[in-house]
Protein backbone atom coordinates (compact mmCIF):
# COMPACT_ATOMS: atom_id res chain seq x y z
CA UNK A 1 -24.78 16.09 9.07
CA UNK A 2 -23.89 18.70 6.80
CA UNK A 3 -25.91 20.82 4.81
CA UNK A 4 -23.10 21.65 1.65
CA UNK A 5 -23.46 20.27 -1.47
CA UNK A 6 -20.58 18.04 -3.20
CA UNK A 7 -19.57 17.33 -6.60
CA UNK A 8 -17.51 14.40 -7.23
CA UNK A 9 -15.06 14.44 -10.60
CA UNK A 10 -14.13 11.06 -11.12
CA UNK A 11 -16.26 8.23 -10.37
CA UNK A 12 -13.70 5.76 -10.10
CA UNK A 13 -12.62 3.35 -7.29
CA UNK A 14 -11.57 6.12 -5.27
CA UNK A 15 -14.65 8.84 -5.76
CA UNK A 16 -17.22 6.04 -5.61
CA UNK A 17 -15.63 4.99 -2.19
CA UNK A 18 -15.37 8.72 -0.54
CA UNK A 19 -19.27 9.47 -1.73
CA UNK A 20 -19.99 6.04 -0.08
CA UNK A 21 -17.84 6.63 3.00
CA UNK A 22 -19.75 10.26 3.32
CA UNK A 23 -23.20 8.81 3.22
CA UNK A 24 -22.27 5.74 5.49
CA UNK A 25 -20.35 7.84 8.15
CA UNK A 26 -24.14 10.05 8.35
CA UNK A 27 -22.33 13.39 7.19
CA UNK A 28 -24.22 13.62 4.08
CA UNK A 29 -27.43 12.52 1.98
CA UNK A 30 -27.15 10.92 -1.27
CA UNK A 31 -28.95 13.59 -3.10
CA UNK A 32 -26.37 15.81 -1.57
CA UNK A 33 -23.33 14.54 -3.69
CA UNK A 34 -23.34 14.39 -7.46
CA UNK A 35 -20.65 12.24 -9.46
CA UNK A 36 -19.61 12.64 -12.47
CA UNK A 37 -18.01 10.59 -15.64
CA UNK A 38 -17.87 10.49 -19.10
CA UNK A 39 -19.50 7.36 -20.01
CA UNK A 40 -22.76 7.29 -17.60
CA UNK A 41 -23.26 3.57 -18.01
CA UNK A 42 -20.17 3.45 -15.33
CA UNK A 43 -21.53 4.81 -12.53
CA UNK A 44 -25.23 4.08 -13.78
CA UNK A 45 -25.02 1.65 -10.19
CA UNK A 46 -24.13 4.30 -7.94
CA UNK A 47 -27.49 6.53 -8.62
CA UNK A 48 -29.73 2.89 -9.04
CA UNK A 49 -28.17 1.67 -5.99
CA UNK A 50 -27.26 4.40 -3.81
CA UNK A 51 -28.91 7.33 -4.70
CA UNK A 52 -25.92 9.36 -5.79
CA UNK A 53 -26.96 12.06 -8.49
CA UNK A 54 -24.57 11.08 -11.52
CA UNK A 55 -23.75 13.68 -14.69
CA UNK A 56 -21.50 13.36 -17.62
CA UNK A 57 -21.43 17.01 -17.30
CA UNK A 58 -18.47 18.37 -14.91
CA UNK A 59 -19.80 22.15 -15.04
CA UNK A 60 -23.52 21.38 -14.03
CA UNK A 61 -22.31 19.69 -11.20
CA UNK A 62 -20.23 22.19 -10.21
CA UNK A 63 -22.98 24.75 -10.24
CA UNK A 64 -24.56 23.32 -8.03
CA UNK A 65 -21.83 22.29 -5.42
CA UNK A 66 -20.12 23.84 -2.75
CA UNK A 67 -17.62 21.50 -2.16
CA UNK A 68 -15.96 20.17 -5.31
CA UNK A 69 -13.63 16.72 -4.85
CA UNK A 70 -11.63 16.08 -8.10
CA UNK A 71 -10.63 11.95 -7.88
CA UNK A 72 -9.47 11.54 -11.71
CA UNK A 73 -6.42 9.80 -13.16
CA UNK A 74 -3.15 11.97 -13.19
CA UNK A 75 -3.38 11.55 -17.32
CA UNK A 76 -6.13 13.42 -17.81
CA UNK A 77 -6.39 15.70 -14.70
CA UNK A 78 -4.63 18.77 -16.64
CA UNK A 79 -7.34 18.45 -19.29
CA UNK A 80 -10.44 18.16 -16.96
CA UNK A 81 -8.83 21.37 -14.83
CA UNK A 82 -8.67 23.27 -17.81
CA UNK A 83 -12.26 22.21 -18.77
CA UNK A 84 -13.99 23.60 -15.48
CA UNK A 85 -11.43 26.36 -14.33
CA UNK A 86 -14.39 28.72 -15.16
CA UNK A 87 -17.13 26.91 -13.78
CA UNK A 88 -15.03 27.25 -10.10
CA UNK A 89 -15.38 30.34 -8.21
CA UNK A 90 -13.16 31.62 -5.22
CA UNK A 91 -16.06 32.21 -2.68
CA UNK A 92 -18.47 29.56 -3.89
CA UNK A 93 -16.41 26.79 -4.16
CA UNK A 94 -13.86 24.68 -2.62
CA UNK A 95 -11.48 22.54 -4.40
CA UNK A 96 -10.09 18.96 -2.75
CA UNK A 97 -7.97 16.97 -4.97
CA UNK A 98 -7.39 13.94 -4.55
CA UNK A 99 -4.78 13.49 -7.76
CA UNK A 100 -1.49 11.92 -7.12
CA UNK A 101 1.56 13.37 -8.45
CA UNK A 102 -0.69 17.41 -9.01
CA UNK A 103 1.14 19.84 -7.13
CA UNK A 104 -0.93 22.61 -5.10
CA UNK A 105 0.94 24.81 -7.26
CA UNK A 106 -0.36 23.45 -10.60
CA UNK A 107 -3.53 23.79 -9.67
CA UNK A 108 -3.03 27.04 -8.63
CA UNK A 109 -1.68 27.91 -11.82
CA UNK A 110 -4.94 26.58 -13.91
CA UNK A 111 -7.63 27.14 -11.21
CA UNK A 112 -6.29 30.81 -10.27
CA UNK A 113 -7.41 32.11 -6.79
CA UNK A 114 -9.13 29.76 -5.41
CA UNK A 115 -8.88 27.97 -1.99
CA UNK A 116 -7.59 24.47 -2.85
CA UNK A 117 -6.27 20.94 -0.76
CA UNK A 118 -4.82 18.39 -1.44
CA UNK A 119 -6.23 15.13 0.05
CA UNK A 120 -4.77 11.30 -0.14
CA UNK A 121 -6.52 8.96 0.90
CA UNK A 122 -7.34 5.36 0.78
CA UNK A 123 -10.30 2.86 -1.01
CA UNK A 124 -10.81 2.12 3.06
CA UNK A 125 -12.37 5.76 2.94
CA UNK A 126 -15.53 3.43 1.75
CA UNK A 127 -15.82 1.98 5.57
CA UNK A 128 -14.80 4.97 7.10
CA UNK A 129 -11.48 3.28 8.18
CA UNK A 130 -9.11 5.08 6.03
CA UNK A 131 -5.92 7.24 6.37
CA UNK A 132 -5.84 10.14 4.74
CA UNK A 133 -3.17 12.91 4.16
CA UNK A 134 -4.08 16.70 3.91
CA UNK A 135 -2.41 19.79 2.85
CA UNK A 136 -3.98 23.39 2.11
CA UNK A 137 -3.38 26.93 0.08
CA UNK A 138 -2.96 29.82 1.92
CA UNK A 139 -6.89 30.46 0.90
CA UNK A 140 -7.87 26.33 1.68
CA UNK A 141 -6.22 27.10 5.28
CA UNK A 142 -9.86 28.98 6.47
CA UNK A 143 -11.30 26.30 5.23
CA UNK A 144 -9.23 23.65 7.63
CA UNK A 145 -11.38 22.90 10.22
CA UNK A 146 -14.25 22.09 8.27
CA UNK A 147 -12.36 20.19 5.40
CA UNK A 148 -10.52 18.34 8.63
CA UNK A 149 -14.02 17.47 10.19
CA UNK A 150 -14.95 15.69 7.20
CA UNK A 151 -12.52 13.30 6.83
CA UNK A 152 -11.97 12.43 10.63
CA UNK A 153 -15.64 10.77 9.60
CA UNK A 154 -14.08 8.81 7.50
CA UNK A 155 -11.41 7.33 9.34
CA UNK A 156 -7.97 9.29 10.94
CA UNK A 157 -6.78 12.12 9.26
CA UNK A 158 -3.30 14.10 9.22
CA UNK A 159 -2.28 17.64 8.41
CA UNK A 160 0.96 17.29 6.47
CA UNK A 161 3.20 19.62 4.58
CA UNK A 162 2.92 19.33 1.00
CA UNK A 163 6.71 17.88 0.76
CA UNK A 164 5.32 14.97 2.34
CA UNK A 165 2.26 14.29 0.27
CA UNK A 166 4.67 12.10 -2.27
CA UNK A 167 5.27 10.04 1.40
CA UNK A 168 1.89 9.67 1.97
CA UNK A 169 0.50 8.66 -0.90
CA UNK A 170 2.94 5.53 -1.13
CA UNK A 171 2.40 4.77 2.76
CA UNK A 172 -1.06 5.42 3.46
CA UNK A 173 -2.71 5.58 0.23
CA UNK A 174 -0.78 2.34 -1.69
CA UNK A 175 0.15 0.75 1.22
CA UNK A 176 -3.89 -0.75 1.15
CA UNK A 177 -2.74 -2.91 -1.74
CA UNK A 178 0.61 -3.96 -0.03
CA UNK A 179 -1.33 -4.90 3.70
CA UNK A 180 -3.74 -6.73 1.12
CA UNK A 181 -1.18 -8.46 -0.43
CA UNK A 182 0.16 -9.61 3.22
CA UNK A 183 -3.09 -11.05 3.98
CA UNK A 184 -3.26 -13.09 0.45
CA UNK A 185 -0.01 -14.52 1.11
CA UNK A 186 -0.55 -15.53 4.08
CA UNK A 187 -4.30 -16.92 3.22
CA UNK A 188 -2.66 -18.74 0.46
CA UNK A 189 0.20 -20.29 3.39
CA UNK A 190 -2.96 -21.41 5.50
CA UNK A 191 -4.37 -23.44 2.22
CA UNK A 192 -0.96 -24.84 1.95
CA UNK A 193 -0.95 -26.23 5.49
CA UNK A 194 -4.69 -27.25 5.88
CA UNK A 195 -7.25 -24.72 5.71
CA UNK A 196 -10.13 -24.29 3.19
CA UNK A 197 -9.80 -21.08 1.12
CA UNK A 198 -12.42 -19.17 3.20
CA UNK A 199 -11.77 -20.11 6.72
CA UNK A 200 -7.64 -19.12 5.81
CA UNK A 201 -8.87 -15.92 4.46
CA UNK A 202 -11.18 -15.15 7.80
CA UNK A 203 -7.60 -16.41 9.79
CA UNK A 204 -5.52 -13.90 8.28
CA UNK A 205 -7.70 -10.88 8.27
CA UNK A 206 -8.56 -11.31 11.75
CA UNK A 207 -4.78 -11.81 12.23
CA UNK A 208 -4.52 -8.08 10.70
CA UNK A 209 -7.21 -6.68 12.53
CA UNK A 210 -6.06 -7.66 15.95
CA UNK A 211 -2.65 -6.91 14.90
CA UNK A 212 -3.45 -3.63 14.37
CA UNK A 213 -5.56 -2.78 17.05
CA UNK A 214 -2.26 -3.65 19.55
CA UNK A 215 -0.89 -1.10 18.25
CA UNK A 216 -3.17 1.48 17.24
CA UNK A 217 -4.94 0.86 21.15
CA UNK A 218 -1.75 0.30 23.16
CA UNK A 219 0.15 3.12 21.22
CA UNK A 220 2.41 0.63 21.34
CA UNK A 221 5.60 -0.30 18.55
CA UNK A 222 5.42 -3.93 17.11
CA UNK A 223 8.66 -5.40 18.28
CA UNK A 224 7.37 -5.77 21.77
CA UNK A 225 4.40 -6.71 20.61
CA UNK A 226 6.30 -9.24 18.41
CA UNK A 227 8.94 -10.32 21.61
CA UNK A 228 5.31 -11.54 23.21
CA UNK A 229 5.16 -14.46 20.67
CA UNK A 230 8.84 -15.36 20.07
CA UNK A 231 9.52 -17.92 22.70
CA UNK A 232 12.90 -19.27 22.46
CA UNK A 233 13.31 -22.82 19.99
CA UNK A 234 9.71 -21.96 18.70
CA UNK A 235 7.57 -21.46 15.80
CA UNK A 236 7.25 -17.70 15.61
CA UNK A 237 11.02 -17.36 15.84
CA UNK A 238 11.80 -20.05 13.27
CA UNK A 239 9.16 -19.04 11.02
CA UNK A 240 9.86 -15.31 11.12
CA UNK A 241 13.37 -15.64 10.37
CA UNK A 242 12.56 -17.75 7.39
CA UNK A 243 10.72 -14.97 6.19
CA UNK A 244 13.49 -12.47 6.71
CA UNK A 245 16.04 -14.69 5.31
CA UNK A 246 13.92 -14.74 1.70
CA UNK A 247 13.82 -10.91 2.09
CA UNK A 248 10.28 -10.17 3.62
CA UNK A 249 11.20 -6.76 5.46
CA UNK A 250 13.86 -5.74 3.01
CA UNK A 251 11.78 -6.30 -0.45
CA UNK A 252 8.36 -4.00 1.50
CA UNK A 253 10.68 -1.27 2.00
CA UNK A 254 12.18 -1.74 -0.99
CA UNK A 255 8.68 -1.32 -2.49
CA UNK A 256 7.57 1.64 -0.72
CA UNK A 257 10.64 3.62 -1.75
CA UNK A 258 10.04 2.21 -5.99
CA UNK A 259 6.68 3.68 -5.45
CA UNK A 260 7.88 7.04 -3.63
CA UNK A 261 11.16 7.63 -6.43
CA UNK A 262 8.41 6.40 -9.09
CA UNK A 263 5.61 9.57 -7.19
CA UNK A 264 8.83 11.97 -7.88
CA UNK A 265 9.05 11.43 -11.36
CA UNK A 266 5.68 11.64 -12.14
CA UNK A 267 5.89 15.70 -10.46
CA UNK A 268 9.06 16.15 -11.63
């Protein structure tokens, strides 16, 4: 456990599910982490629930953080920067973003001299299974190891150059919502041949667990894994190259690269 204090800007999907992931992974105390929003009634659950301390008021809970996480939209991130750029103090403070498409450099350029990171990761941060991206100012580099430590609690972390943030965010970060919408379609193929709705649902996630864990545990790549299944004249073979024949592989990458083009005009 730590004994810093965190402020949380944003109390969205994603700064809900890092405050929970802290508090579940035993790094921090609910009292320790304040978030904030403008309407309170939003996050009213997260301080009746949880604990969390929750503020409309971005500055207070700044003064009385160490670490501050800013998890707001892109649209209003310049305006929320500019709001507490005085509250933030190099020395006292620590800035994580967690904005997609908000250069290191422009928050440099409204925060001033302050150590800041960039961090992208996913919802899964919630269970302490997600994969996160990280990359640091020259002054958020002495604060690596500790910034590091915090989010190999909450699932597997990598130190990235910034170039490859854009790549990140679409893989690691979106690519929850594309693995998610694999496991619909295929809970929705299992209704089609037989299932009930809940037992296809338990069938495919499973299926993406184990799946995973091949790979992740046998550091293995998933064509072999795949040649282990694909007996010659059988099902896997047949039905796997029905799926490639209506485009399966082709139309994921073609969404991962929409979303990366779509990440470069948003910081162009």
């Amino acid at each position: 456990m730590i004994s810093k204090k965190m402020a949380i800007l944003g109390g969205g999907n994603l700064g809900s599910s890092i405050a929970k992931g802290l508090v579940k992974s035993g790094l921090m105390m609910p009292d320790q982490i304040t978030i904030t929003n403008l309407e309170l009634e939003l996050i009213q659950h997260l301080k009746d629930e949880d604990g969390f301390n929750i503020t409309t008021d971005n500055n207070s809970a700044i003064s009385g953080a160490d670490i501050v996480i800013i998890a707001v939209k892109p649209t209003v991130a310049r305006g929320l920067l500019n709001q507490v750029k005085d509250a933030l103090t190099s020395g006292n403070h620590v800035v994580i973003s967690v904005i997609s498409g908000i250069k290191i450099f422009d928050l440099e350029e409204i925060l001033g001299d302050m150590p800041v990171i960039r961090a992208m990761p996913n919802t899964a941060i919630a269970i302490q299974e997600s994969m996160t991206a990280l990359s640091f100012n020259e002054k958020g580099l002495a604060y690596k190891e500790e910034v590091v430590n915090i989010f190999d609690q909450l699932g597997s972390t990598m130190v990235i150059p910034e170039a490859q943030m854009p790549a990140a965010t679409v893989l690691a970060s979106c690519g929850i919502a594309f693995a998610l919408r694999f496991l619909r379609a295929a809970s929705q193929g299992g209704i089609e041949i037989g299932f009930s709705s809940k037992v296809s649902l338990d069938v495919a996630a499973q299926i993406m667990k184990g799946a995973s864990k091949l790979i992740i545990e046998n550091e293995s790549h998933p064509e072999p894994e795949i040649d282990k299944v694909t007996t010659p004249l059988g099902v896997t073979i047949k039905s796997l190259n029905k799926m490639e024949h209506e485009g399966f592989s082709s139309s994921l990458i073609q969404g991962v690269v929409a979303g990366y083009n779509k990440i470069l005009e948003t910081e162009s």
